[in-house]
Protein backbone atom coordinates (compact mmCIF):
# COMPACT_ATOMS: atom_id res chain seq x y z
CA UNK A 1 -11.38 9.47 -13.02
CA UNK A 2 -11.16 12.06 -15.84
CA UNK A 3 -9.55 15.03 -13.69
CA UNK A 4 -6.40 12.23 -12.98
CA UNK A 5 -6.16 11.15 -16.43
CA UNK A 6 -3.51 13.97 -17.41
CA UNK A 7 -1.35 12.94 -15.16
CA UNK A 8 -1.47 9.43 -16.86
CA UNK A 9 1.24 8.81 -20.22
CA UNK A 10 0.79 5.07 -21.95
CA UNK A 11 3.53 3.07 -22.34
CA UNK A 12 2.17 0.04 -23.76
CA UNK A 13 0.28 -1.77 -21.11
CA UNK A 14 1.50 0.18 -18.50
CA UNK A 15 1.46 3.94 -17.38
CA UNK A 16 3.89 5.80 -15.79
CA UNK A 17 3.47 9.13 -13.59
CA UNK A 18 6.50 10.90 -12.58
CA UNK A 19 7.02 12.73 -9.09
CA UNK A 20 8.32 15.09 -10.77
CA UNK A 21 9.65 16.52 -13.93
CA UNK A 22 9.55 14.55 -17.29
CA UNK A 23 8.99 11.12 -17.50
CA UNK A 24 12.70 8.83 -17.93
CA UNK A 25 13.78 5.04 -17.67
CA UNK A 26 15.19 4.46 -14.64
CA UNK A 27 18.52 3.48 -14.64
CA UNK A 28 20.75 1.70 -12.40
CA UNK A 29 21.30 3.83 -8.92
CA UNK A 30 18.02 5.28 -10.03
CA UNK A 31 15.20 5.72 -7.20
CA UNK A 32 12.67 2.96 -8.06
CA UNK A 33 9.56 3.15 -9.61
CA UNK A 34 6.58 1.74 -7.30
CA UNK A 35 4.84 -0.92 -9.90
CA UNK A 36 0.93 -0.59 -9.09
CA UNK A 37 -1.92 -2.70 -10.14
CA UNK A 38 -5.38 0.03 -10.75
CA UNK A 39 -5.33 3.20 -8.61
CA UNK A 40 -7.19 4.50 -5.38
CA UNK A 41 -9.59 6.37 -7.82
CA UNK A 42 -10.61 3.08 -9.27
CA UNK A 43 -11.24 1.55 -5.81
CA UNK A 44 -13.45 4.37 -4.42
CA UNK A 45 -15.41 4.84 -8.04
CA UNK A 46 -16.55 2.11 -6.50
CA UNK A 47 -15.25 -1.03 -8.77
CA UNK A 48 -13.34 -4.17 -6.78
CA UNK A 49 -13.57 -6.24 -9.88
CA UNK A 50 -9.52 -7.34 -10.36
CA UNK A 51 -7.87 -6.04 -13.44
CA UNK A 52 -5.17 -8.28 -13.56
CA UNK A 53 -3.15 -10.79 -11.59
CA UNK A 54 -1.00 -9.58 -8.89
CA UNK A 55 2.51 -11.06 -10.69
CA UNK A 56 1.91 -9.01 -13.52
CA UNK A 57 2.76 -6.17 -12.02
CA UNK A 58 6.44 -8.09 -10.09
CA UNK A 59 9.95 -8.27 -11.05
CA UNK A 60 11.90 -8.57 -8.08
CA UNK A 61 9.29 -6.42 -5.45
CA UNK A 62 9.86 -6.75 -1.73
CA UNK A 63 7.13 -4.82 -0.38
CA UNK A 64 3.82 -4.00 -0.78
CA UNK A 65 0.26 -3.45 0.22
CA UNK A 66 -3.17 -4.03 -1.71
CA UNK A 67 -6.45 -6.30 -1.99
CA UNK A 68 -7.89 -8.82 -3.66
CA UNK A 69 -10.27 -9.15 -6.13
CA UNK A 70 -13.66 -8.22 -4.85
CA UNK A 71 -12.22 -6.72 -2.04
CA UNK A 72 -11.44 -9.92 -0.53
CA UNK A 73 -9.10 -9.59 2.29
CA UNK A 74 -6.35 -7.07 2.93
CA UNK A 75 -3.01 -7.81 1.02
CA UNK A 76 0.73 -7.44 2.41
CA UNK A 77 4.16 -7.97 0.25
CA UNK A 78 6.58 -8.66 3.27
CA UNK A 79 10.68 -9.77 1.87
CA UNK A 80 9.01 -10.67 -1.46
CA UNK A 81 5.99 -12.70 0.09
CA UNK A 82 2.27 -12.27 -0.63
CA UNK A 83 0.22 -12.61 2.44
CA UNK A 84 -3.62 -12.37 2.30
CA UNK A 85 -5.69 -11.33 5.55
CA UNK A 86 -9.35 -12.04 5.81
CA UNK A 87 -12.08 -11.71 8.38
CA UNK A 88 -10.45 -14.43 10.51
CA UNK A 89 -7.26 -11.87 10.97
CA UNK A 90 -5.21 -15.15 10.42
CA UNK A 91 -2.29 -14.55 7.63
CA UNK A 92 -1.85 -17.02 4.22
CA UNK A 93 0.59 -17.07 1.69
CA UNK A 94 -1.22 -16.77 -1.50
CA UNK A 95 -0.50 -17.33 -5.32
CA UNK A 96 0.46 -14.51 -7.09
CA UNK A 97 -1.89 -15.65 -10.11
CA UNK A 98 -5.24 -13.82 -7.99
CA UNK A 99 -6.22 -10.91 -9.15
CA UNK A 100 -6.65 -7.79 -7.77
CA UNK A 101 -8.05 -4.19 -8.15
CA UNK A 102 -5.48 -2.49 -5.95
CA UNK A 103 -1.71 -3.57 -5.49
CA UNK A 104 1.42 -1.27 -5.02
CA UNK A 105 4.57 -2.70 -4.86
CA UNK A 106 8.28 -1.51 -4.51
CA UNK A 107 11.50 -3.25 -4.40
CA UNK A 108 12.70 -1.92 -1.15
CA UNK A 109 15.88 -0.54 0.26
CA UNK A 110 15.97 1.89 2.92
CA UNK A 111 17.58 5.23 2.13
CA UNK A 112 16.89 6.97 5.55
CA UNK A 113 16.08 5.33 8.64
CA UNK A 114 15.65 6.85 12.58
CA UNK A 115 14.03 5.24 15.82
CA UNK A 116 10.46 6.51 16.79
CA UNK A 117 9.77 7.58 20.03
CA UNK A 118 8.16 5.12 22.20
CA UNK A 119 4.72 6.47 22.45
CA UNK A 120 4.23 7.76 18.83
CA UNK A 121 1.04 6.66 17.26
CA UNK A 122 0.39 5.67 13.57
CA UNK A 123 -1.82 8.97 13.28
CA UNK A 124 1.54 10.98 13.90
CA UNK A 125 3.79 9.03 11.77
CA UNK A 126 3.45 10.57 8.85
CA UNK A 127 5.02 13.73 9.82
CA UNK A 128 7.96 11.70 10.61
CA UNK A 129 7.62 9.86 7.10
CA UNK A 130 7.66 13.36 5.21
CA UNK A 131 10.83 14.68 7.60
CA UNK A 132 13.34 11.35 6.69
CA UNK A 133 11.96 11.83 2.87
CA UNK A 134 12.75 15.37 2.67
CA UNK A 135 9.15 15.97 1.08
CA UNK A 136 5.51 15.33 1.41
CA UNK A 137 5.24 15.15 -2.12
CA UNK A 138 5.37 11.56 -4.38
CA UNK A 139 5.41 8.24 -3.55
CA UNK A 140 7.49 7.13 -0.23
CA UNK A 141 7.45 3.36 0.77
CA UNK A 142 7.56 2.61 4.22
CA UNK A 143 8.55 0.33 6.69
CA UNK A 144 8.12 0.22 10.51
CA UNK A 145 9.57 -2.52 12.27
CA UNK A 146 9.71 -3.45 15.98
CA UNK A 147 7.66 -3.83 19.49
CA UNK A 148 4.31 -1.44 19.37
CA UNK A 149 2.42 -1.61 22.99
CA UNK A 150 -0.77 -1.30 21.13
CA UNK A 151 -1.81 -2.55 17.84
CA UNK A 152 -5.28 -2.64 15.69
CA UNK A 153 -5.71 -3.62 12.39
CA UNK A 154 -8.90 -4.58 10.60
CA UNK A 155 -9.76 -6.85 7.17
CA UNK A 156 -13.25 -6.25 5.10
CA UNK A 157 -15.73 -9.06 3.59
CA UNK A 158 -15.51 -10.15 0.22
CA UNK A 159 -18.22 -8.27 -1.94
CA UNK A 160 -20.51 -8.94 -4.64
CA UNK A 161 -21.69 -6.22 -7.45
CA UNK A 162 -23.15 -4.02 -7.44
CA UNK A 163 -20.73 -2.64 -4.97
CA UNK A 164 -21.52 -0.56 -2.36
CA UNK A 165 -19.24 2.55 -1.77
CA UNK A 166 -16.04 1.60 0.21
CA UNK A 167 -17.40 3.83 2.99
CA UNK A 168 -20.04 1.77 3.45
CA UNK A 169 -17.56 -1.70 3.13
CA UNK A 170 -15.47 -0.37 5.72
CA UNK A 171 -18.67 0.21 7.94
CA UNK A 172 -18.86 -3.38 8.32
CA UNK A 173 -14.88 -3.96 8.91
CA UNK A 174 -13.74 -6.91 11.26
CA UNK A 175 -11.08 -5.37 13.72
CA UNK A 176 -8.47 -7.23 15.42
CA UNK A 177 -6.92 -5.74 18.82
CA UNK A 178 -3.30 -7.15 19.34
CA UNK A 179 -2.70 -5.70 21.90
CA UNK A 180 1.27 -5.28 22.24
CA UNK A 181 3.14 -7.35 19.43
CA UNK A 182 6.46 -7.27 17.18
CA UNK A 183 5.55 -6.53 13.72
CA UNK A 184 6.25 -4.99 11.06
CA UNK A 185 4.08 -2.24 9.25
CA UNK A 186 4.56 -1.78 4.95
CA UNK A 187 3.24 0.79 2.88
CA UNK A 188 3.08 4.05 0.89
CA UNK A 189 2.26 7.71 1.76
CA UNK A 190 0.95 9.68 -1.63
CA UNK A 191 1.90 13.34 -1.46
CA UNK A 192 -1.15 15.51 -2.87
CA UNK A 193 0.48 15.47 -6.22
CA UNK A 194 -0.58 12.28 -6.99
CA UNK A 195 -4.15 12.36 -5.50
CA UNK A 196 -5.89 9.20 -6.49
CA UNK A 197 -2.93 7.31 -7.39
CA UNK A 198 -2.25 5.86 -4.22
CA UNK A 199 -4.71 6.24 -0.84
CA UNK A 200 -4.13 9.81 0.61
CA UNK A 201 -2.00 10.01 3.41
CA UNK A 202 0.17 7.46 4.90
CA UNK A 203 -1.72 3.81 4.02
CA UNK A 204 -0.07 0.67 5.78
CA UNK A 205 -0.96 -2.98 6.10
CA UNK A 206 1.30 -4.99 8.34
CA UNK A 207 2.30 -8.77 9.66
CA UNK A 208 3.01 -9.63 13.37
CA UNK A 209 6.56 -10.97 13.79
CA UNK A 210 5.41 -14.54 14.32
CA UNK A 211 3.20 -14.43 11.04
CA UNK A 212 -0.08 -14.87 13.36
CA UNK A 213 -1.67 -11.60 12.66
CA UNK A 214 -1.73 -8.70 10.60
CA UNK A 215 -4.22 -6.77 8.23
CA UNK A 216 -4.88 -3.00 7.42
CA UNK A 217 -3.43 -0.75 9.79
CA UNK A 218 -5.90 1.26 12.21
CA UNK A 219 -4.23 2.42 14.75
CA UNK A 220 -1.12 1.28 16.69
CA UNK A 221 1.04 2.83 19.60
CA UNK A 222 5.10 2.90 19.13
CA UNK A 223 7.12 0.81 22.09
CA UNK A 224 10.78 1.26 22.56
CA UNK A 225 12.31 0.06 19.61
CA UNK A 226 10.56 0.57 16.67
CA UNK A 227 12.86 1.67 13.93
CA UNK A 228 11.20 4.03 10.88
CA UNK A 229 12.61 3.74 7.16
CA UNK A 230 11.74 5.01 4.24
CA UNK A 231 12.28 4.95 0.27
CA UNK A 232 11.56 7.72 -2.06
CA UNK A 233 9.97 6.39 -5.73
CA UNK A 234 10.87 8.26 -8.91
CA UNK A 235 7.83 7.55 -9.73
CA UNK A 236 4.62 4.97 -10.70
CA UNK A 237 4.58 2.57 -12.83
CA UNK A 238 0.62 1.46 -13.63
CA UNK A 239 -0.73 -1.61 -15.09
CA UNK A 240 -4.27 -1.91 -15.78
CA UNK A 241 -5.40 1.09 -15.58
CA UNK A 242 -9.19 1.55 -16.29
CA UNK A 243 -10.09 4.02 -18.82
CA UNK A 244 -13.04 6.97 -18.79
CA UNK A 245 -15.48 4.56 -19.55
CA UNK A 246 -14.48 1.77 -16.83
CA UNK A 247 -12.48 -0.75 -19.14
């Protein structure tokens, strides 16, 4: 991870990267900062060993996404709550002392919401994403609420070192077809300026309405009232970030 290590500024156990401009304490009316546990560069070096419990990184979050440590189930932060998925697709509330190698976390409040149009898949959202942010630069959480008329998400085994690349983890992926549902999708999208920070793109994990079902978001297909908000970050806060030589 050396060519992303400039971005990086230590501030005693934590790191902070700015969307843009110089680095400053939020204050109140402030955009948050997203508080992150280990980066998508760590993930993909390979390494799913956690760094550091997921409540380290919490004061007052709301939403989230991540995983557990060796890659053991998909996480999602829903109202404050820390859901685990595994290979059984079936959501748990879990304790906040597990570690993990991968958590991103925001205390959400929508500054610019819109309705999607029925028949808008997850592949296309993210040009909606960038239009109510203004930008498809920095970190954006995201939130997608409502009735989709086609929904697939997936969790991953648990994994032993040494790891195998998270190409080949996702190979073996157990995918759940929900066919039409209320849910709600969380998440980020990571503008190229902080490649390896977050995962590229627009990355969502999401919870069906009724708390049944949920995991890491493959595909889905909009119904008639799903709603689209968003939440521009000043910036990341990191904990735990590795070093050059992996501690």
């Amino acid at each position: 991870m050396k060519q992303h290590l400039s971005l990086w500024m230590a501030l005693g156990a934590a790191m902070l990267i700015a969307v843009a401009g110089p680095i400053t304490v939020a204050q109140a009316g402030d955009k948050p900062w997203v508080a992150q546990i280990g980066t998508y560069t760590y993930l993909t070096s390979p390494d799913y060993d956690g760094l550091l419990p997921i409540k380290s990184a919490l004061n007052g979050q709301t939403l989230g996404l991540g995983t557990f440590d060796n890659l053991d189930g998909e996480l999602i932060m829903i109202g404050g709550s820390v859901y685990r998925v595994g290979t059984d697709g079936v959501p748990q509330i879990v304790d906040t002392s597990r570690t993990t190698p991968f958590f991103e976390a925001v205390k959400f409040r929508a500054e610019s919401s819109g309705p999607v149009a029925p028949g808008t898949t997850c592949a296309n959202l993210v040009t909606l994403v960038n239009a109510l942010a203004g930008s498809d630069d920095g970190m954006v959480a995201v939130r997608v609420r409502g009735t989709f008329t086609d929904l697939v998400t997936r969790s991953v085994p648990a994994q032993k070192a040494p790891y195998s690349p998270l190409g080949q983890v996702v190979a073996a992926q157990t995918l759940f077809s929900l066919g039409q549902r209320v849910a709600v999708l969380v998440g980020f999208r990571t503008g190229n300026d902080l490649a390896g920070t977050g995962a590229p793109g627009l990355h969502l994990h999401g919870l069906t309405a009724d708390r049944t079902a949920g995991g890491h978001v493959i595909s889905c297909v909009v119904g008639p009232d799903v709603q689209l908000s968003v939440q521009r970050a000043e910036g990341v806060q990191i904990f735990g970030a590795p070093t050059d030589n992996g501690s």
